[in-house]
N, C-alpha and C. Protein backbone atom coordinates (compact mmCIF):
# COMPACT_ATOMS: atom_id res chain seq x y z
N UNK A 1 -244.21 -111.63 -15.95
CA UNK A 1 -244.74 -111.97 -14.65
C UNK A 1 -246.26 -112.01 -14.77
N UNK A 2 -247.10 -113.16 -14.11
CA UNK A 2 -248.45 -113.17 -14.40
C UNK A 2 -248.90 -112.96 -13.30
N UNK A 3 -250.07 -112.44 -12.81
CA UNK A 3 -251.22 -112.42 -12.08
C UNK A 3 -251.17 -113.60 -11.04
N UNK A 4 -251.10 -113.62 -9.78
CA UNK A 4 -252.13 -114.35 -9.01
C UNK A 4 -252.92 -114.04 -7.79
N UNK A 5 -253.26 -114.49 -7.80
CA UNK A 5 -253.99 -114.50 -6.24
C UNK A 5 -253.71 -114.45 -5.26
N UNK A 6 -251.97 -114.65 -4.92
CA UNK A 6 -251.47 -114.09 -4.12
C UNK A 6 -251.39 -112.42 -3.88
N UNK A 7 -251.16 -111.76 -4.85
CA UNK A 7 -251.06 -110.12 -4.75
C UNK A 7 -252.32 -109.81 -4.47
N UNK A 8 -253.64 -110.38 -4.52
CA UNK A 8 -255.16 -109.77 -4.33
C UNK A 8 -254.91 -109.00 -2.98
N UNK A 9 -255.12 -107.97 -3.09
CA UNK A 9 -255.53 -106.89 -2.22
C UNK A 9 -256.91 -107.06 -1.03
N UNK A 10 -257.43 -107.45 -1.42
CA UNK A 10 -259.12 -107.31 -1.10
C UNK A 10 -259.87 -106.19 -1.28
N UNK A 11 -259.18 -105.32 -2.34
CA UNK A 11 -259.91 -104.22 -2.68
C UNK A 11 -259.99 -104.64 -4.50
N UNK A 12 -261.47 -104.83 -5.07
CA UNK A 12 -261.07 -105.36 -6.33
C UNK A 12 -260.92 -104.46 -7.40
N UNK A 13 -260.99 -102.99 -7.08
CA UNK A 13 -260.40 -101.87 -8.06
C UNK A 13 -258.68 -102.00 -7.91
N UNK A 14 -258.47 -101.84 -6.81
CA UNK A 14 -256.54 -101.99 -7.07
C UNK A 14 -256.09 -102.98 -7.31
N UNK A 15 -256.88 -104.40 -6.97
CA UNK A 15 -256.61 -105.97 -8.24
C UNK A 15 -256.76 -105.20 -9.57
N UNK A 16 -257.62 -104.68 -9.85
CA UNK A 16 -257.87 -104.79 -10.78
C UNK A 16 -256.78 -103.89 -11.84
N UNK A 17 -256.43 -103.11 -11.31
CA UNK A 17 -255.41 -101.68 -11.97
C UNK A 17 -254.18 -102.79 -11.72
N UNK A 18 -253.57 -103.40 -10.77
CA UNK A 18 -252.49 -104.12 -10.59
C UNK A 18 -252.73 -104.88 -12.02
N UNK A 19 -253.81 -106.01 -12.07
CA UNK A 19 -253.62 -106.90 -13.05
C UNK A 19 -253.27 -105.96 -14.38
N UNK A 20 -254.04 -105.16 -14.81
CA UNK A 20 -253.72 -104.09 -15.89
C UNK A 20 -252.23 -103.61 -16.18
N UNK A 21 -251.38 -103.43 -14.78
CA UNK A 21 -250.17 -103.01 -14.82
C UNK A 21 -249.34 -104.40 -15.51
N UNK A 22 -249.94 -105.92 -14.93
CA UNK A 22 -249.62 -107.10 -15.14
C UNK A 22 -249.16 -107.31 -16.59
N UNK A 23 -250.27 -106.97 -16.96
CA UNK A 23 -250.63 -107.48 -18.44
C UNK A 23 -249.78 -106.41 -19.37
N UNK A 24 -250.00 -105.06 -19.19
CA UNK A 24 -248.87 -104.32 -19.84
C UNK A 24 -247.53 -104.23 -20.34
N UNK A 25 -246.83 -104.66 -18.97
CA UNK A 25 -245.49 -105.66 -18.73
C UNK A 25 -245.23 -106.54 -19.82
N UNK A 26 -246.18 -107.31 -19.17
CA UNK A 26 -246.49 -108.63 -20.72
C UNK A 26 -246.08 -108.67 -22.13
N UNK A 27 -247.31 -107.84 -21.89
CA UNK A 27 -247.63 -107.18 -23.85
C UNK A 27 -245.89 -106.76 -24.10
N UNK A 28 -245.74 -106.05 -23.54
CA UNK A 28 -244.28 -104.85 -23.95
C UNK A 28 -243.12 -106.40 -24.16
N UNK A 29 -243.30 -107.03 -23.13
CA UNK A 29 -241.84 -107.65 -22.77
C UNK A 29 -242.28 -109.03 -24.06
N UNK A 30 -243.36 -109.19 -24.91
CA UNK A 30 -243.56 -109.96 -26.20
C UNK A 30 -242.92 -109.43 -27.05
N UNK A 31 -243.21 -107.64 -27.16
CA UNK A 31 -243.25 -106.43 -28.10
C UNK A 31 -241.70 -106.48 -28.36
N UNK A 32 -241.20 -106.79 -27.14
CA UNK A 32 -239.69 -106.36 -26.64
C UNK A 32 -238.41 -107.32 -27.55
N UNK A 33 -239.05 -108.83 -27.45
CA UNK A 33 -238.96 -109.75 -27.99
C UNK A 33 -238.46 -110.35 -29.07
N UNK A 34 -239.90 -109.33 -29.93
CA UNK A 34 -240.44 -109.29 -31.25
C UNK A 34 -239.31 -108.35 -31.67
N UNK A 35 -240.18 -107.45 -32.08
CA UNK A 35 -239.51 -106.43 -33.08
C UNK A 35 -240.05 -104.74 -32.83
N UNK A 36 -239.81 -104.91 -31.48
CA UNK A 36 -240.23 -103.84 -30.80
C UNK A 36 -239.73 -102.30 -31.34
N UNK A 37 -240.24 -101.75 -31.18
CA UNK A 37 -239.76 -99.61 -32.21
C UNK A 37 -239.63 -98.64 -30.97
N UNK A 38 -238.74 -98.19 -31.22
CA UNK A 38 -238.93 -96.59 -30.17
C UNK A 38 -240.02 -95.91 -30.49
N UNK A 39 -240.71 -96.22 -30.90
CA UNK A 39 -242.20 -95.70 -31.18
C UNK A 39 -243.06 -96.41 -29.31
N UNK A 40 -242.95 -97.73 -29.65
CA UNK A 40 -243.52 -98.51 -28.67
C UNK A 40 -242.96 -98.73 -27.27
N UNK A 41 -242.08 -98.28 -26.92
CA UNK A 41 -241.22 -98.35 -25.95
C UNK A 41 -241.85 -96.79 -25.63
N UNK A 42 -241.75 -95.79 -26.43
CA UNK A 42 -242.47 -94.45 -25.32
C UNK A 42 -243.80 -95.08 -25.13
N UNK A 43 -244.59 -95.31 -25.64
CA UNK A 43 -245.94 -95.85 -25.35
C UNK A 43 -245.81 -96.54 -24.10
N UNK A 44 -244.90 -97.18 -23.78
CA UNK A 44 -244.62 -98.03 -22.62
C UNK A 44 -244.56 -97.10 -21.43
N UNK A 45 -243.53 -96.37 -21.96
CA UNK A 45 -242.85 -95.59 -20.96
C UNK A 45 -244.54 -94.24 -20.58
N UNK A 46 -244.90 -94.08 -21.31
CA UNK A 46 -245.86 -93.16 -21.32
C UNK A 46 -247.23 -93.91 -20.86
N UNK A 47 -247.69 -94.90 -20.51
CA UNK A 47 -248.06 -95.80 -19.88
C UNK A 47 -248.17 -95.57 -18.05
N UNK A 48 -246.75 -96.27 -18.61
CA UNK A 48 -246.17 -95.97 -16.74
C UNK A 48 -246.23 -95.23 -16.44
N UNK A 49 -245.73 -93.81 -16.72
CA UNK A 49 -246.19 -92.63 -16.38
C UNK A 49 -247.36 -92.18 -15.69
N UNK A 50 -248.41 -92.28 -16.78
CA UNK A 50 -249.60 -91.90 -16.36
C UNK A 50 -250.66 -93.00 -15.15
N UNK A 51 -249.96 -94.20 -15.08
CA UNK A 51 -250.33 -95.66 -14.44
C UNK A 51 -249.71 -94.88 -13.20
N UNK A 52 -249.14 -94.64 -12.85
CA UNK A 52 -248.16 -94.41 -11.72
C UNK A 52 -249.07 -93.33 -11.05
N UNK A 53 -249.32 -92.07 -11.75
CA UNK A 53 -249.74 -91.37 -11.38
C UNK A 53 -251.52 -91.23 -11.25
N UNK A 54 -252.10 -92.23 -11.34
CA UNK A 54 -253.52 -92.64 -10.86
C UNK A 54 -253.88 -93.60 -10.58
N UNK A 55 -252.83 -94.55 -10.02
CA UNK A 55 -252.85 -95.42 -9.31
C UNK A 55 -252.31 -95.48 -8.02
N UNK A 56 -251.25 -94.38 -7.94
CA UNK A 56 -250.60 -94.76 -7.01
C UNK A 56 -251.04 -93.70 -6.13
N UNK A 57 -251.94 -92.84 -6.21
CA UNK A 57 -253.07 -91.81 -5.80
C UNK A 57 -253.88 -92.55 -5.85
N UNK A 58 -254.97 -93.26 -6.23
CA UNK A 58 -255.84 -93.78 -5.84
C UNK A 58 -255.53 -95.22 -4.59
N UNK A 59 -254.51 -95.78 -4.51
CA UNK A 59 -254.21 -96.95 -3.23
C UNK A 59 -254.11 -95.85 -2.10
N UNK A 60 -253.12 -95.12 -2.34
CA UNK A 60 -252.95 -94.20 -1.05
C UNK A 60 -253.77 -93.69 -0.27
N UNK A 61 -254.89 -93.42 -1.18
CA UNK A 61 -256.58 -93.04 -0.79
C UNK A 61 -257.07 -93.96 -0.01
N UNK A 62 -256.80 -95.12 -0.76
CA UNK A 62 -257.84 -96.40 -0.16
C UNK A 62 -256.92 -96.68 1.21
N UNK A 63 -255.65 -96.78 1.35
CA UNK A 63 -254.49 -96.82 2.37
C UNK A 63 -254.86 -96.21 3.60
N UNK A 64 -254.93 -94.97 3.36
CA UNK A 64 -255.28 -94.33 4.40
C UNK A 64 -256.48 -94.31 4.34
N UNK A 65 -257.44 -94.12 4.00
CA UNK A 65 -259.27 -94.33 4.15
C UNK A 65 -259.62 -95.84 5.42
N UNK A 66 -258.76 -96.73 4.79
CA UNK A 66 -258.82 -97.71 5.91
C UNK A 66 -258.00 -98.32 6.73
N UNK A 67 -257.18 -97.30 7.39
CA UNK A 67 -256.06 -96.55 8.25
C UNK A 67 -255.13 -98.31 8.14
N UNK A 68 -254.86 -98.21 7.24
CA UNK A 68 -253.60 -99.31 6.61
C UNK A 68 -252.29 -98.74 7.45
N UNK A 69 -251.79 -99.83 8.40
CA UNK A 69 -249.96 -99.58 8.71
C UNK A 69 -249.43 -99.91 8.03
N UNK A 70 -249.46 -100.11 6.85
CA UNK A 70 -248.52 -99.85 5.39
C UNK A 70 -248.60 -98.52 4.91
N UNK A 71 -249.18 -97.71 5.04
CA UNK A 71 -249.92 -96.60 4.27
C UNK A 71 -248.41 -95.72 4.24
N UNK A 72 -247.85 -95.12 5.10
CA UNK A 72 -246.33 -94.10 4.87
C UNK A 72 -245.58 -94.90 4.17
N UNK A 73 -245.23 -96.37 4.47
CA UNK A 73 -244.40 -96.77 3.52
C UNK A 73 -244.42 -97.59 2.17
N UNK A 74 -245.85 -97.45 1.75
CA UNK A 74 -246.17 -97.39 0.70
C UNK A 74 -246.08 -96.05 -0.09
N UNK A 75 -246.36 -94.85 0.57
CA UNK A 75 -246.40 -93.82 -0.19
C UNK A 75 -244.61 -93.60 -0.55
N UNK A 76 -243.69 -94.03 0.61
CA UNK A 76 -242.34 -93.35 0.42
C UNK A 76 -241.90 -94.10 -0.95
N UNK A 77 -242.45 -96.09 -0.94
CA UNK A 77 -241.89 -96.31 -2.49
C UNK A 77 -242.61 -96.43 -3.27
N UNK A 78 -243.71 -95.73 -3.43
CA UNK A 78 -244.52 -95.27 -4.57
C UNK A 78 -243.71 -94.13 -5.20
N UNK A 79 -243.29 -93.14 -4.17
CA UNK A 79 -242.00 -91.58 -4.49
C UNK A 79 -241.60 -92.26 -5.62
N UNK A 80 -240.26 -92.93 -4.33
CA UNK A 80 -238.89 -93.51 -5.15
C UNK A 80 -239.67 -94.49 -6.73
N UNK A 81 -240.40 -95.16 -6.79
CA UNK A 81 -240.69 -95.92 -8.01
C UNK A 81 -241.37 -95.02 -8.82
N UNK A 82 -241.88 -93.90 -9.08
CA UNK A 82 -241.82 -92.82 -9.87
C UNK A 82 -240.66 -92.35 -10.26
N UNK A 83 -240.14 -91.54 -9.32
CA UNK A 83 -238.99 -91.29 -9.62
C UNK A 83 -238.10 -92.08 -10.37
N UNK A 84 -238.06 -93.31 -10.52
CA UNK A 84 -237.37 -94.41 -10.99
C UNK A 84 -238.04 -94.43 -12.54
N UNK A 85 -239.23 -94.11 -12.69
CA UNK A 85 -240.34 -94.31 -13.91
C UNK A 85 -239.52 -93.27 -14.54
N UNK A 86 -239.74 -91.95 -14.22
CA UNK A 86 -239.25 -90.49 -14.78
C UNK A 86 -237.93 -90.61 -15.15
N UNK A 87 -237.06 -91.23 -14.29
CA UNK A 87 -235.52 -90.96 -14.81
C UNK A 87 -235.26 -92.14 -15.91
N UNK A 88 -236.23 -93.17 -16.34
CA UNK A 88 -236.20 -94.36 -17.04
C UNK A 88 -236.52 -93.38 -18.80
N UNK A 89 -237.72 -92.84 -18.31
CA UNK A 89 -238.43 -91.85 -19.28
C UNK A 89 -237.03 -90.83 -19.84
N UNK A 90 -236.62 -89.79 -18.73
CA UNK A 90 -235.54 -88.98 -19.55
C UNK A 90 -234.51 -89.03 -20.11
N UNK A 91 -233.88 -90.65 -19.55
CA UNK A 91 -232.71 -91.33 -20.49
C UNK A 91 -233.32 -92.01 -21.72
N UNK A 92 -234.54 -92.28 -21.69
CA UNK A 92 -234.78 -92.54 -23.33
C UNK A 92 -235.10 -91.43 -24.09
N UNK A 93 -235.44 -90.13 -23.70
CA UNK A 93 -235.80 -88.85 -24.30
C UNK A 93 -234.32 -88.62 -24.80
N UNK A 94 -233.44 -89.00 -24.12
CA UNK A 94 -232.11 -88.25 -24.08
C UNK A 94 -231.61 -88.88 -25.39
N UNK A 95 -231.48 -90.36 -24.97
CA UNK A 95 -230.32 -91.50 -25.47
C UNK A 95 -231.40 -92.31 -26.65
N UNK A 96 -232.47 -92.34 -26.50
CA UNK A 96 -233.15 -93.38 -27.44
C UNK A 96 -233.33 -94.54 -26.95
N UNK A 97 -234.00 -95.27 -27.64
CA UNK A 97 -234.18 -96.49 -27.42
C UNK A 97 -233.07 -97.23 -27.71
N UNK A 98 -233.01 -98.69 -26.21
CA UNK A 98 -231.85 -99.45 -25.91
C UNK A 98 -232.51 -100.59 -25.61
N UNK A 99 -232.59 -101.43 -26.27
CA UNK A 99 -233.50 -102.78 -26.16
C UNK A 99 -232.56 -103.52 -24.75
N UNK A 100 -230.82 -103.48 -24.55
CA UNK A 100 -230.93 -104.22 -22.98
C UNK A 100 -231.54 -103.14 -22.14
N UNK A 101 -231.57 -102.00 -22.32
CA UNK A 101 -232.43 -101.04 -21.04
C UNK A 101 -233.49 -101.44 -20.82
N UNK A 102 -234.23 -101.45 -22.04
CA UNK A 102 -235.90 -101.85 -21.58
C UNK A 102 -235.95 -103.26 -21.08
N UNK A 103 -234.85 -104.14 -21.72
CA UNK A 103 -235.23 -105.36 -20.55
C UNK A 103 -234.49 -105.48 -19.36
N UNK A 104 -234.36 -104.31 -18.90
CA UNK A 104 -233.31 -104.35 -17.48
C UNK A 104 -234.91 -103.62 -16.91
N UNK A 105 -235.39 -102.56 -17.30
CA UNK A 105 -236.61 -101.96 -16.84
C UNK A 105 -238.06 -102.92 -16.69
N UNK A 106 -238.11 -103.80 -17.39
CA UNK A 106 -238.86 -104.85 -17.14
C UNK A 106 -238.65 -105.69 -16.20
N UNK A 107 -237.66 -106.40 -15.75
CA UNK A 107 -236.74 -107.14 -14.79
C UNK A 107 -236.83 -106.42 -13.10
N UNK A 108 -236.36 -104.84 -13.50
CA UNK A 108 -236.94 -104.17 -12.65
C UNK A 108 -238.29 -104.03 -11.77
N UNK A 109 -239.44 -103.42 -13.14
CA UNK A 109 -240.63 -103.61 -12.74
C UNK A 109 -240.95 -105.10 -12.08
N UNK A 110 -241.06 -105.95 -12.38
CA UNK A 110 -241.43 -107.22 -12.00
C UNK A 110 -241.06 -107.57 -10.47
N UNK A 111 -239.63 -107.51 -10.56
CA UNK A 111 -238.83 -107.41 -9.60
C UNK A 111 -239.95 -106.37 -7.92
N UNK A 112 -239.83 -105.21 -8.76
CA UNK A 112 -240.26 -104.43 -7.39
C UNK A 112 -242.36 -104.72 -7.46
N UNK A 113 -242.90 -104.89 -8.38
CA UNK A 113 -243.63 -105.38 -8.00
C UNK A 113 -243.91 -106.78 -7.24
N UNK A 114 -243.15 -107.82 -7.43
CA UNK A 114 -243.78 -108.90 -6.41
C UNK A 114 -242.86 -108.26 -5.01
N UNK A 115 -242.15 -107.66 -4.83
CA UNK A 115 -242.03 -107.27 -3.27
C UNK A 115 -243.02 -106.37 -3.07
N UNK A 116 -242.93 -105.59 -3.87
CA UNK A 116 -243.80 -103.91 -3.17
C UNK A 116 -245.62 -104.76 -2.48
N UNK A 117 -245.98 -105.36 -3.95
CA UNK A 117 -247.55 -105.83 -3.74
C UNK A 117 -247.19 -106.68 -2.22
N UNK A 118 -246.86 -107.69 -2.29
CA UNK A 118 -246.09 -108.75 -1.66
C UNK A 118 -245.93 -108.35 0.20
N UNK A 119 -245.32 -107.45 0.06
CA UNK A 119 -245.05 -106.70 0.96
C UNK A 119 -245.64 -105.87 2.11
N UNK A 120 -246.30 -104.62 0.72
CA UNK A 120 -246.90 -103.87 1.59
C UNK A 120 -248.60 -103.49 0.88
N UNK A 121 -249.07 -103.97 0.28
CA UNK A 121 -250.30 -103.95 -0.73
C UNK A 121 -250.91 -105.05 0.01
N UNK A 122 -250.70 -106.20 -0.03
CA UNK A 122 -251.70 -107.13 0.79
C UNK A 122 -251.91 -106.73 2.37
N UNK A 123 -251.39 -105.96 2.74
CA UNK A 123 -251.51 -105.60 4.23
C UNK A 123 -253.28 -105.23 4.29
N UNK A 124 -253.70 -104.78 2.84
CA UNK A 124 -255.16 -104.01 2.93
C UNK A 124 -255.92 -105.02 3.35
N UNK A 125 -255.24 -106.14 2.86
CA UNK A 125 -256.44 -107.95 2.90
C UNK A 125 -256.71 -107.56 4.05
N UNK A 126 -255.97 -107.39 5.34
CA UNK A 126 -256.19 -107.14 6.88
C UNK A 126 -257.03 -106.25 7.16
N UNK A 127 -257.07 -104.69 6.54
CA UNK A 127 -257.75 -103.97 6.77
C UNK A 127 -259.07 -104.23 6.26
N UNK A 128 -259.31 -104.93 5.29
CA UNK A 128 -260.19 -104.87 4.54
C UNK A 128 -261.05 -106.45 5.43
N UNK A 129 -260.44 -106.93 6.03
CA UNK A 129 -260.91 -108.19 6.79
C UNK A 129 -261.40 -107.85 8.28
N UNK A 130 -261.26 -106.66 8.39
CA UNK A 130 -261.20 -106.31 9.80
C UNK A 130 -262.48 -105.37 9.84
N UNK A 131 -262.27 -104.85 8.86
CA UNK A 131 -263.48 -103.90 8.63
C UNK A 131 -264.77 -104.80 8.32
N UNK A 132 -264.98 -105.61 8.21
CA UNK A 132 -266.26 -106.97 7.35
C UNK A 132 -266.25 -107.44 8.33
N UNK A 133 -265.50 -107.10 9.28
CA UNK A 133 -265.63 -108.50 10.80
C UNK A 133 -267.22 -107.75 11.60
């Protein structure tokens, strides 16, 4: 899934961490492709992890800072899509690497990113348009 200009936020730090999440995806789902290692698949997974968890704290900030009516239900599937990250993480700790998993987890990601951004992430364009007015 690539980048556009549709998901722009109007905040250009969370474009900017989004596109990063973009491109990650990417890379992995080439990696995935290729001749990808359970070496590189935790890297992935360990990625998301830590992506999740300072990103999805830093929108919430900006969410509520500029009293966004997306802001609760962004935070509830920011939860659940962690949670979704972590239990992705402990079945590969468990089971190993499963090349259809990781491309069901990619399919996934993609998937809930063009709704989630789509959805409830461009709502900031408003806030962020309202506030410049």
């Amino acid at each position: 899934m690539k980048w556009s200009e549709k998901y722009a936020t109007g905040n250009a730090e969370i474009d900017a961490q989004h596109k990063t999440l973009f491109e990650s995806t990417e890379e992995f789902r080439e990696a995935l492709e290729g001749n990808c290692s359970s070496e590189t698949f935790r890297g992935f997974l360990e990625f998301l992890r830590l992506y999740t968890e300072i990103h999805f704290c830093f929108e919430g900030e900006c969410m509520l800072a500029s009293h966004c009516p997306a802001a609760k239900q962004n935070q509830t599937e920011h939860e659940a899509f962690t949670e979704f990250v972590e239990t992705e993480y402990a079945e590969f700790r468990k089971n190993g690497f499963d090349r259809a998993r990781a491309a069901t987890l990619l399919d996934t990601i993609d998937a809930w990113l063009d709704s989630h951004i789509l959805r409830i992430d461009t709502q900031l364009r408003e806030t962020n348009d309202n506030s410049a007015a």
